[in-house]
Protein backbone atom coordinates (compact mmCIF):
# COMPACT_ATOMS: atom_id res chain seq x y z
CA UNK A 1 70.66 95.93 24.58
CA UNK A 2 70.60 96.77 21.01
CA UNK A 3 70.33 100.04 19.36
CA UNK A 4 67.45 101.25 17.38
CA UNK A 5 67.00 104.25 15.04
CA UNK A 6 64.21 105.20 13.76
CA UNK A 7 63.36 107.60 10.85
CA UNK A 8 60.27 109.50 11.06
CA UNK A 9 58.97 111.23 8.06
CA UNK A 10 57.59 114.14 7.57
CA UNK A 11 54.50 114.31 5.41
CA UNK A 12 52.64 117.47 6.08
CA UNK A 13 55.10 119.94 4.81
CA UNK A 14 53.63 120.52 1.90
CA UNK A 15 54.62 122.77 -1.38
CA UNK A 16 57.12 124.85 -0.38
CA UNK A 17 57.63 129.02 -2.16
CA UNK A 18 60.28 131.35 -1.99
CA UNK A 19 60.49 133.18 1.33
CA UNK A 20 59.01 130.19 3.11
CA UNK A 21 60.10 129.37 6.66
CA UNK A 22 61.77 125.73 6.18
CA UNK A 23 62.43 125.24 9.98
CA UNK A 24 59.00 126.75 10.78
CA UNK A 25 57.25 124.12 8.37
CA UNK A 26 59.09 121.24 9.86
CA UNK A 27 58.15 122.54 13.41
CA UNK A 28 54.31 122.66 12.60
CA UNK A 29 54.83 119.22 10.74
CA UNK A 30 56.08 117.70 13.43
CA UNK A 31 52.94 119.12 15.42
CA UNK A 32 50.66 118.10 13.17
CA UNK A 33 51.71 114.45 13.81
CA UNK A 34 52.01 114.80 17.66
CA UNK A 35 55.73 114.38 16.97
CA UNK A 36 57.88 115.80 19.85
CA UNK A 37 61.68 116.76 18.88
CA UNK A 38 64.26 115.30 21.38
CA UNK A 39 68.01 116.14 22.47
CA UNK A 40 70.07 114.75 19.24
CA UNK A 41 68.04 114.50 17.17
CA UNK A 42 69.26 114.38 13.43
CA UNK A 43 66.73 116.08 10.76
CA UNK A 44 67.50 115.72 7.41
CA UNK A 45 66.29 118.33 5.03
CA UNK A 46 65.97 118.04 1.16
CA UNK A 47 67.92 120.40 -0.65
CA UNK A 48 64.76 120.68 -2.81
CA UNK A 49 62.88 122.75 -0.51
CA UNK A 50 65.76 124.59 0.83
CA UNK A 51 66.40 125.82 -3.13
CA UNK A 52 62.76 126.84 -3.34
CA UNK A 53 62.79 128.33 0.23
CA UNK A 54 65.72 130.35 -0.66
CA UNK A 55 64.73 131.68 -3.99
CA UNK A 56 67.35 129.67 -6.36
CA UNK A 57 64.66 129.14 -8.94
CA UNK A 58 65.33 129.95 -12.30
CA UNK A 59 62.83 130.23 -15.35
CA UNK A 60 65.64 129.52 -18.04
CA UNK A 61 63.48 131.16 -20.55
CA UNK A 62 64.93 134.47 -19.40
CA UNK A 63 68.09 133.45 -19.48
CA UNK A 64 70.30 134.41 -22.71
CA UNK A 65 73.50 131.78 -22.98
CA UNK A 66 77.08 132.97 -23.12
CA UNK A 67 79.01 131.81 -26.17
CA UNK A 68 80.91 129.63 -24.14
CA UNK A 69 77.46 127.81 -22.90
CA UNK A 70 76.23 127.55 -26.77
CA UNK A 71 79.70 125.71 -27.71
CA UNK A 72 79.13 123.20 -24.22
CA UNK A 73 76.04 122.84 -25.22
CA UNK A 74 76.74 121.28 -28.60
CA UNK A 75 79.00 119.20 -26.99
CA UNK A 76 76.82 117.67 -24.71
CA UNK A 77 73.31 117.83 -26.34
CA UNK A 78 72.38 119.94 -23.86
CA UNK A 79 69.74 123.36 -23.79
CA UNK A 80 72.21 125.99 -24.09
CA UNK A 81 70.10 128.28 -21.64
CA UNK A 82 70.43 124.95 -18.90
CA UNK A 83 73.82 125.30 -19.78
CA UNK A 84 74.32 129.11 -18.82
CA UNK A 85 72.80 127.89 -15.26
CA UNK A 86 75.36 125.13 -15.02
CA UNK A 87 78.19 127.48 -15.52
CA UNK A 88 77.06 130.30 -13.04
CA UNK A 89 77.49 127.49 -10.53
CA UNK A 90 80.60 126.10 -11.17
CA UNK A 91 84.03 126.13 -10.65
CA UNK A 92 85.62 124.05 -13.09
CA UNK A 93 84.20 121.85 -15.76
CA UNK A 94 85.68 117.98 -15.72
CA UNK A 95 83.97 116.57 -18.30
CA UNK A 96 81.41 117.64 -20.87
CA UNK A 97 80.23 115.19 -23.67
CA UNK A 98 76.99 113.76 -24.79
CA UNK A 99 77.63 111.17 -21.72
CA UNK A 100 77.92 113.75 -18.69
CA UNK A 101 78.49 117.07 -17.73
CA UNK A 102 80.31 116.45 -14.67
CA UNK A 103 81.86 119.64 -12.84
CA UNK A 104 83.27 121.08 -9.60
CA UNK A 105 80.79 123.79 -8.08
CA UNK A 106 81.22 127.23 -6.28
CA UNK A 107 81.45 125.21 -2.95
CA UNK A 108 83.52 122.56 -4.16
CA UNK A 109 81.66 119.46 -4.41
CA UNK A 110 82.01 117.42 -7.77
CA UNK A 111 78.71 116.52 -8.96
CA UNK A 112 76.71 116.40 -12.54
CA UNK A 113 75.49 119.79 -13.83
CA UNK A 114 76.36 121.40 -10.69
CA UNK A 115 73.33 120.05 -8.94
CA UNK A 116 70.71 121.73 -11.17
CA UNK A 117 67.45 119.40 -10.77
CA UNK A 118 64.20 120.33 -12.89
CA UNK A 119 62.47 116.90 -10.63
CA UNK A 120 59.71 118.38 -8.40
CA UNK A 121 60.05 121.94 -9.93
CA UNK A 122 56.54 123.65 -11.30
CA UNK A 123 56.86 124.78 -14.80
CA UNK A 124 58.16 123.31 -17.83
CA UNK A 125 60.99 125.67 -18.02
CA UNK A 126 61.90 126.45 -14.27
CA UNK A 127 64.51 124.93 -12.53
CA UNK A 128 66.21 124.41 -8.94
CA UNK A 129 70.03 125.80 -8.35
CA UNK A 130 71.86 124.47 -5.11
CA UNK A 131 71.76 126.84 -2.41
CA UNK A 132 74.14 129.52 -2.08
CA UNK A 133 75.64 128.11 1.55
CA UNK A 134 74.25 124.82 2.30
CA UNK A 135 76.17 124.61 5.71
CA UNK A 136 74.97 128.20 6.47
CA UNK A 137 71.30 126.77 5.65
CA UNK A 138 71.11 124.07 7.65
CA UNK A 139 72.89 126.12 10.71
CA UNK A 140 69.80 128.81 10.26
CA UNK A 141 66.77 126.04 10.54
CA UNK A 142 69.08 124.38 13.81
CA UNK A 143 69.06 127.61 15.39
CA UNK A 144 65.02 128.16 14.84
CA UNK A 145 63.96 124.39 15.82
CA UNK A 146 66.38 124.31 19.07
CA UNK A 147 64.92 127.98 19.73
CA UNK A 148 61.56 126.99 19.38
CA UNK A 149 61.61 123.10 20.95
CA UNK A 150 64.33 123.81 23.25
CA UNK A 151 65.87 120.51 22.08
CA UNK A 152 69.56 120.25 20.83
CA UNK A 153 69.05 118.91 17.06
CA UNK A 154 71.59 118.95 14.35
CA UNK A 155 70.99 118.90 10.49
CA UNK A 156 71.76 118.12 7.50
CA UNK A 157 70.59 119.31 4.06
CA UNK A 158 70.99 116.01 1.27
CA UNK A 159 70.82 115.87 -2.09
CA UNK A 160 71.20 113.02 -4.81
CA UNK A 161 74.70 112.39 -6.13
CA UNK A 162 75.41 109.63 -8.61
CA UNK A 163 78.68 107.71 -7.52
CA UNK A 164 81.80 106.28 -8.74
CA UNK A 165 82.16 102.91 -10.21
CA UNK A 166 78.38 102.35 -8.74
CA UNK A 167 74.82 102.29 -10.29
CA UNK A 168 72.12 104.68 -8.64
CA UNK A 169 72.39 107.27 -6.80
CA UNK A 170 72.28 107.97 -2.97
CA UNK A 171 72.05 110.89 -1.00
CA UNK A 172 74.40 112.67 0.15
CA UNK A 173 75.09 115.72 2.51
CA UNK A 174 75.72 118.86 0.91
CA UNK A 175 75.05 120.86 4.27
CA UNK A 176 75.46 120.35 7.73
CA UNK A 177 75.22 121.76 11.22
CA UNK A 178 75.30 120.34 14.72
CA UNK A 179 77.17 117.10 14.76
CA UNK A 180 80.63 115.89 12.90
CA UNK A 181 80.60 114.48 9.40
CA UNK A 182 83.27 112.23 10.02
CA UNK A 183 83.68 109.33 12.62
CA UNK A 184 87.42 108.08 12.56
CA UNK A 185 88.03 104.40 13.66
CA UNK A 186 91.76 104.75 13.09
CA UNK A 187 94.05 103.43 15.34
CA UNK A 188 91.25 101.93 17.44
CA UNK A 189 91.06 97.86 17.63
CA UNK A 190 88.58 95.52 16.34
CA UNK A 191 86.95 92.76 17.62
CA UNK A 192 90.21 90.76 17.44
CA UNK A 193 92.39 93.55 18.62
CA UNK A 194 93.33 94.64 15.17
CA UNK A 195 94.77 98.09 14.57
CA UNK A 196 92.18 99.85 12.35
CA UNK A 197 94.18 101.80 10.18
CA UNK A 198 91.73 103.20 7.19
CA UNK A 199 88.21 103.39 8.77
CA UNK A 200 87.24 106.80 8.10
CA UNK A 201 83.42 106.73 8.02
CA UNK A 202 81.24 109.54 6.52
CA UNK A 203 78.54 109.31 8.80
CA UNK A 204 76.54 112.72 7.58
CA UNK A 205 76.24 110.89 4.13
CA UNK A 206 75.29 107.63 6.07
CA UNK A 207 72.62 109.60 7.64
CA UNK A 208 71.45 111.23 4.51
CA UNK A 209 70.99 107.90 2.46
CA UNK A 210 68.86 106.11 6.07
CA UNK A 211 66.69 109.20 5.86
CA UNK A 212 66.12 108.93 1.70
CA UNK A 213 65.07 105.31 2.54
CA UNK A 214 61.37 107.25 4.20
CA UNK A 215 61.85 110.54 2.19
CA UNK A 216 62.00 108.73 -1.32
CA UNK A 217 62.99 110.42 -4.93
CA UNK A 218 59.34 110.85 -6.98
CA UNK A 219 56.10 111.62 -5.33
CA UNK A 220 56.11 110.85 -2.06
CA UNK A 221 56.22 114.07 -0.46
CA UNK A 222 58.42 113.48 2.52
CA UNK A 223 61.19 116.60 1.95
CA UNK A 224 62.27 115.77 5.79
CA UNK A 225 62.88 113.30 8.11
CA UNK A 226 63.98 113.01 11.97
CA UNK A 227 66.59 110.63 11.98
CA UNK A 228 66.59 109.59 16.37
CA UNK A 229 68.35 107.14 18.53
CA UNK A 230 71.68 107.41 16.65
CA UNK A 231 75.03 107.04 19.57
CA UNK A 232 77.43 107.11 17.62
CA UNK A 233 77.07 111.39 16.32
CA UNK A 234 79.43 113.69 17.63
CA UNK A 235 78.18 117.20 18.83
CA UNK A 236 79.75 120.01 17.52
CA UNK A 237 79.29 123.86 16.87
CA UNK A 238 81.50 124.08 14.36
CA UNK A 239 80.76 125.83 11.01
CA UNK A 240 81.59 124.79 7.43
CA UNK A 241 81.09 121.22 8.64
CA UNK A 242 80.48 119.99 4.72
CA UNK A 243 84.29 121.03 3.37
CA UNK A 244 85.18 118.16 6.07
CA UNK A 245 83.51 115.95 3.20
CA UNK A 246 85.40 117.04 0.38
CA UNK A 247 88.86 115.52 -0.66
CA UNK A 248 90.04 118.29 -3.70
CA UNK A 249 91.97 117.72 -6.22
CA UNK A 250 95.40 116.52 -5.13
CA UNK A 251 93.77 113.08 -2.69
CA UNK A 252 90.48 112.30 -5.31
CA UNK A 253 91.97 109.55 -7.37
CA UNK A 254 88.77 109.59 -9.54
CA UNK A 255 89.20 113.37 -10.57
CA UNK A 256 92.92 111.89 -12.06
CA UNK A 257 91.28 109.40 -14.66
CA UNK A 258 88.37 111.23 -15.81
């Protein structure tokens, strides 16, 4: 029999504020559609709402830029206040030019302008940051759904990420709780008996880009989706799921040409 997964959107969660409930409004969305959660069930979560949600808006017009962020900013064309933001976030700085400012966040992933997004923000000036702990996120709205539905769910929080060597951009998990990131084929055998010996799949980020295929980048106004019917996820209750998804430094050959 074959296997089918479905995405289901969710369309009635509306504009979300600061202090807002995220697993709450994805409960009474669900409702609102007659949508019942089941056992494994995967919901994916954009990071936009969790930002908003979790306070990480910034007006930038009250913020005054270091002299480090004016001389980036010349560099790269770039608002010197956006700049200031960009810097609070991250790490390490890879690259900075009129091109890209492409940098390593507080968490670790490598990403332009350490994820700050003005797209679906109100105000001409106001900005979204990344949140603070986007594993610890996601692990808080698991707890609340499975306490409220009783149902085992696991979820991930996506954002976009432009990619290497590749045009457009995809999303990509930047938190996760509830199942494993990874699924590894190696040393299983293929349909010919073959020893697999690199097939290290990222299924979280597989999952995030299915569910952006209903959820969409503009207007649409789908900031979740239920991905359901998927065999191949792994329970787990481990935390910090997301650093599973990182390589660092010493095994990312792109971070060695840029």
């Amino acid at each position: 029999m074959a296997e089918v997964v479905s995405i289901i959107g969710l369309n009635r969660i509306g504009l979300v504020k600061p202090h807002d409930d995220v697993s709450q409004l994805i409960i009474d969305a669900a409702r609102a559609d007659q949508i019942e959660f089941m056992n494994h069930d995967v919901i994916v979560v954009s990071q936009k709402i969790v930002s908003k949600a979790d306070g990480r808006l910034v007006d930038i017009s009250t913020i005054r830029p270091s002299n480090r962020a004016k001389s980036i900013a010349k560099r790269t064309n770039k608002d010197a206040r956006v700049i200031e933001l960009i810097l609070r976030d991250s790490k390490e700085i890879i690259r900075a030019d009129r091109v890209a400012l492409v940098v390593r966040t507080r968490n670790g992933f490598v990403c332009l302008n350490a994820g700050l997004d003005k797209s679906n923000v109100q105000g001409q000036t106001v900005y979204a940051r990344l949140p603070n702990n986007p594993d610890k996120s996601a692990a808080i709205i698991k707890a609340k759904i499975e306490k409220s539905t009783g149902k085992e769910v696991a979820v991930i929080i996506a954002d976009t990420y432009s990619r290497p060597n590749r045009v457009g951009q995809v999303e990509y998990t930047i938190g996760l709780a509830g199942l494993e990131p990874i699924i590894d084929y190696r040393g299983q055998a293929d349909i010919f008996g073959y020893c697999l010996h690199y097939k290290y799949v990222a299924l979280a980020d597989e999952i995030a880009a299915a569910a952006e295929l209903v959820m969409g980048q503009g207007n649409e106004q789908i900031p979740a989706a239920i991905i359901r019917g998927l065999t191949r996820m792994q329970p787990t209750n481990s935390p910090g799921l997301s650093k599973k998804l990182l390589l660092g430094k010493k095994r990312d050959i792109f971070y060695s040409i840029t």
